[in-house]
C-alpha atoms as a PDB file:
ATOM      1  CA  UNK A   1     -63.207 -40.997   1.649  1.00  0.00           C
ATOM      2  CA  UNK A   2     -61.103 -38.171   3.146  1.00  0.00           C
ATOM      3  CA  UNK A   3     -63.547 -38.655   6.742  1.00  0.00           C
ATOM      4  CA  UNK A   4     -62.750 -42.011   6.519  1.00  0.00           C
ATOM      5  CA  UNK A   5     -60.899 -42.815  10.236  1.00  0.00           C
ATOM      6  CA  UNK A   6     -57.634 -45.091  10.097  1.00  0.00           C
ATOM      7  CA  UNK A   7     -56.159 -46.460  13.344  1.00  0.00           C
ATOM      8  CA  UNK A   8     -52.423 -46.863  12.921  1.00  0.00           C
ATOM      9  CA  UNK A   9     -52.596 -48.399   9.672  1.00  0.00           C
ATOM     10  CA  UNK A  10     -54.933 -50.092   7.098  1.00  0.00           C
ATOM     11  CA  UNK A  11     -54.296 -53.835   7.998  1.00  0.00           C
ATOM     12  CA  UNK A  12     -54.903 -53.166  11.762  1.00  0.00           C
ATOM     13  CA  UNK A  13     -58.404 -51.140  11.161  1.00  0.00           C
ATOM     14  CA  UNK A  14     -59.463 -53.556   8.817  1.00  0.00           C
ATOM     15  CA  UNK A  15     -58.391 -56.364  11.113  1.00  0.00           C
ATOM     16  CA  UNK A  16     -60.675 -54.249  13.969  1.00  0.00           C
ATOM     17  CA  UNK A  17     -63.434 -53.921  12.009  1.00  0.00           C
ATOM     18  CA  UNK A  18     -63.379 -57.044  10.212  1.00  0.00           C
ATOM     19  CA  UNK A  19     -63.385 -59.188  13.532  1.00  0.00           C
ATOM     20  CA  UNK A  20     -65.853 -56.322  15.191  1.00  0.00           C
ATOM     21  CA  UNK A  21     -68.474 -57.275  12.351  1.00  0.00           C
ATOM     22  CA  UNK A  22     -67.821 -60.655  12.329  1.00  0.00           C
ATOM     23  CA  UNK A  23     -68.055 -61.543  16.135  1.00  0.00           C
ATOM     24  CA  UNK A  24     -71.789 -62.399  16.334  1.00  0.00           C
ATOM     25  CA  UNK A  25     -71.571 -64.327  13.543  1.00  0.00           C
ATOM     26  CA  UNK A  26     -68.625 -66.793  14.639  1.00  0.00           C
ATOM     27  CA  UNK A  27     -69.205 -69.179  11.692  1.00  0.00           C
ATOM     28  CA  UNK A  28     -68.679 -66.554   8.993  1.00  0.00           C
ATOM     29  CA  UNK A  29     -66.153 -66.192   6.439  1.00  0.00           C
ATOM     30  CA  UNK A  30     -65.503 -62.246   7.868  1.00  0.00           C
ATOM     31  CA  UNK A  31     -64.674 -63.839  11.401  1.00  0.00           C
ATOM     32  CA  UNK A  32     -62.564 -66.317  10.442  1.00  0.00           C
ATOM     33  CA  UNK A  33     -60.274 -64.358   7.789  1.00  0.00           C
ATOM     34  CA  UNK A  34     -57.089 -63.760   8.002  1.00  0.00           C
ATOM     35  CA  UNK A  35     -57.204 -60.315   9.617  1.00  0.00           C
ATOM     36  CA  UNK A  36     -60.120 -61.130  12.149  1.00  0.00           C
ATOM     37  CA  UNK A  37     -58.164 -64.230  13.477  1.00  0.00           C
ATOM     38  CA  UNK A  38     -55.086 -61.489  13.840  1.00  0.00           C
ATOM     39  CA  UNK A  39     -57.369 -59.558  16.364  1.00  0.00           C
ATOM     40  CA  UNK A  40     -58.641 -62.574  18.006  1.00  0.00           C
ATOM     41  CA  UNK A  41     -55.077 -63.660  18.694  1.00  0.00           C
ATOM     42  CA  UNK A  42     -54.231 -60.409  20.350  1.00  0.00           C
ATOM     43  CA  UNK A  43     -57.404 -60.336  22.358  1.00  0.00           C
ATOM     44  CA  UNK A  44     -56.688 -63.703  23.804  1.00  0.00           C
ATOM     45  CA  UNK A  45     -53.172 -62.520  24.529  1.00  0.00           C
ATOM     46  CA  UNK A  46     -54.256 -59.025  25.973  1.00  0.00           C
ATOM     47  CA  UNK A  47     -57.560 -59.027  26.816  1.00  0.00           C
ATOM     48  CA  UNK A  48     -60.668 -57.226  24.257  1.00  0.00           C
ATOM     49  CA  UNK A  49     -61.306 -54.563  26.637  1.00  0.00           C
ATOM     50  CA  UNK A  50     -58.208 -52.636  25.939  1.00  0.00           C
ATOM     51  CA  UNK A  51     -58.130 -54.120  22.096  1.00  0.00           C
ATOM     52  CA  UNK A  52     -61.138 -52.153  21.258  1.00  0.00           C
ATOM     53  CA  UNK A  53     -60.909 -49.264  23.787  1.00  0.00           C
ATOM     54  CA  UNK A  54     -57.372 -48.071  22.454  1.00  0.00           C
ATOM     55  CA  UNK A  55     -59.601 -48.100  18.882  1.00  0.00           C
ATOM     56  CA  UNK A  56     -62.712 -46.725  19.600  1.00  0.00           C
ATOM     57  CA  UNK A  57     -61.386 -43.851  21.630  1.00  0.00           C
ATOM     58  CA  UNK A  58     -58.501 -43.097  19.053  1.00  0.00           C
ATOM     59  CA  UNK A  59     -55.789 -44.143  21.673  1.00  0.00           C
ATOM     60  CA  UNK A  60     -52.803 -45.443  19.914  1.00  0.00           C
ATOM     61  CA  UNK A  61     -51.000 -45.223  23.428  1.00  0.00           C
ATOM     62  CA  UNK A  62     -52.810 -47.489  24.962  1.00  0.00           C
ATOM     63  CA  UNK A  63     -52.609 -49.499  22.273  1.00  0.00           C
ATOM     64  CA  UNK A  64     -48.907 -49.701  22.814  1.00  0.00           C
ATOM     65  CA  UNK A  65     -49.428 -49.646  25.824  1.00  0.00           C
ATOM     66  CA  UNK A  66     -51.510 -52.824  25.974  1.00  0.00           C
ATOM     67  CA  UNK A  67     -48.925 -54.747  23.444  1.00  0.00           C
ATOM     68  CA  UNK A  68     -45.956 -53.758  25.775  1.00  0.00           C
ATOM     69  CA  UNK A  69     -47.627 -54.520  28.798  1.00  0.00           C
ATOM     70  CA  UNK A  70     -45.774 -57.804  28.959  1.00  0.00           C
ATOM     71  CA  UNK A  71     -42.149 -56.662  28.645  1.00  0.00           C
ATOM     72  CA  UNK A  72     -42.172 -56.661  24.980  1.00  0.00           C
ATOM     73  CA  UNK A  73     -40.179 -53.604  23.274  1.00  0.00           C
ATOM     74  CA  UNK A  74     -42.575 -51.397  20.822  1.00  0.00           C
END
């Protein structure tokens, strides 16, 4: 458990990984929970390249980056 990789927080990875999983199967329970549909709202907004770059490569600039990127304050 002590390997175990957060990014930022709990909610968020679970949120990543939750609509990650769940994105070949679009009908699923997984994909359409609460936390998956969070991720799938900020992809539409920002785009899933950057979404899921900023997490698998441990960036949590980018990730701000990406959520600022509109003139929105951190």
């Amino acid at each position: 458990m002590a390997d175990k990789y957060i990014f930022i927080n709990d909610a968020l990875n679970e949120a990543i990984v939750t609509y990650v999983k769940g994105k070949k199967k679009i009908h699923s329970k997984e994909y359409n929970s609460f936390l998956s549909c969070v991720i799938r709202m900020l992809v539409i907004i920002y785009g899933e390249e950057n979404i899921l770059k900023s997490y698998s490569t441990k960036d949590f600039k980018l990730f701000d980056n990406t959520l600022t990127k509109f003139g929105y304050s951190i």
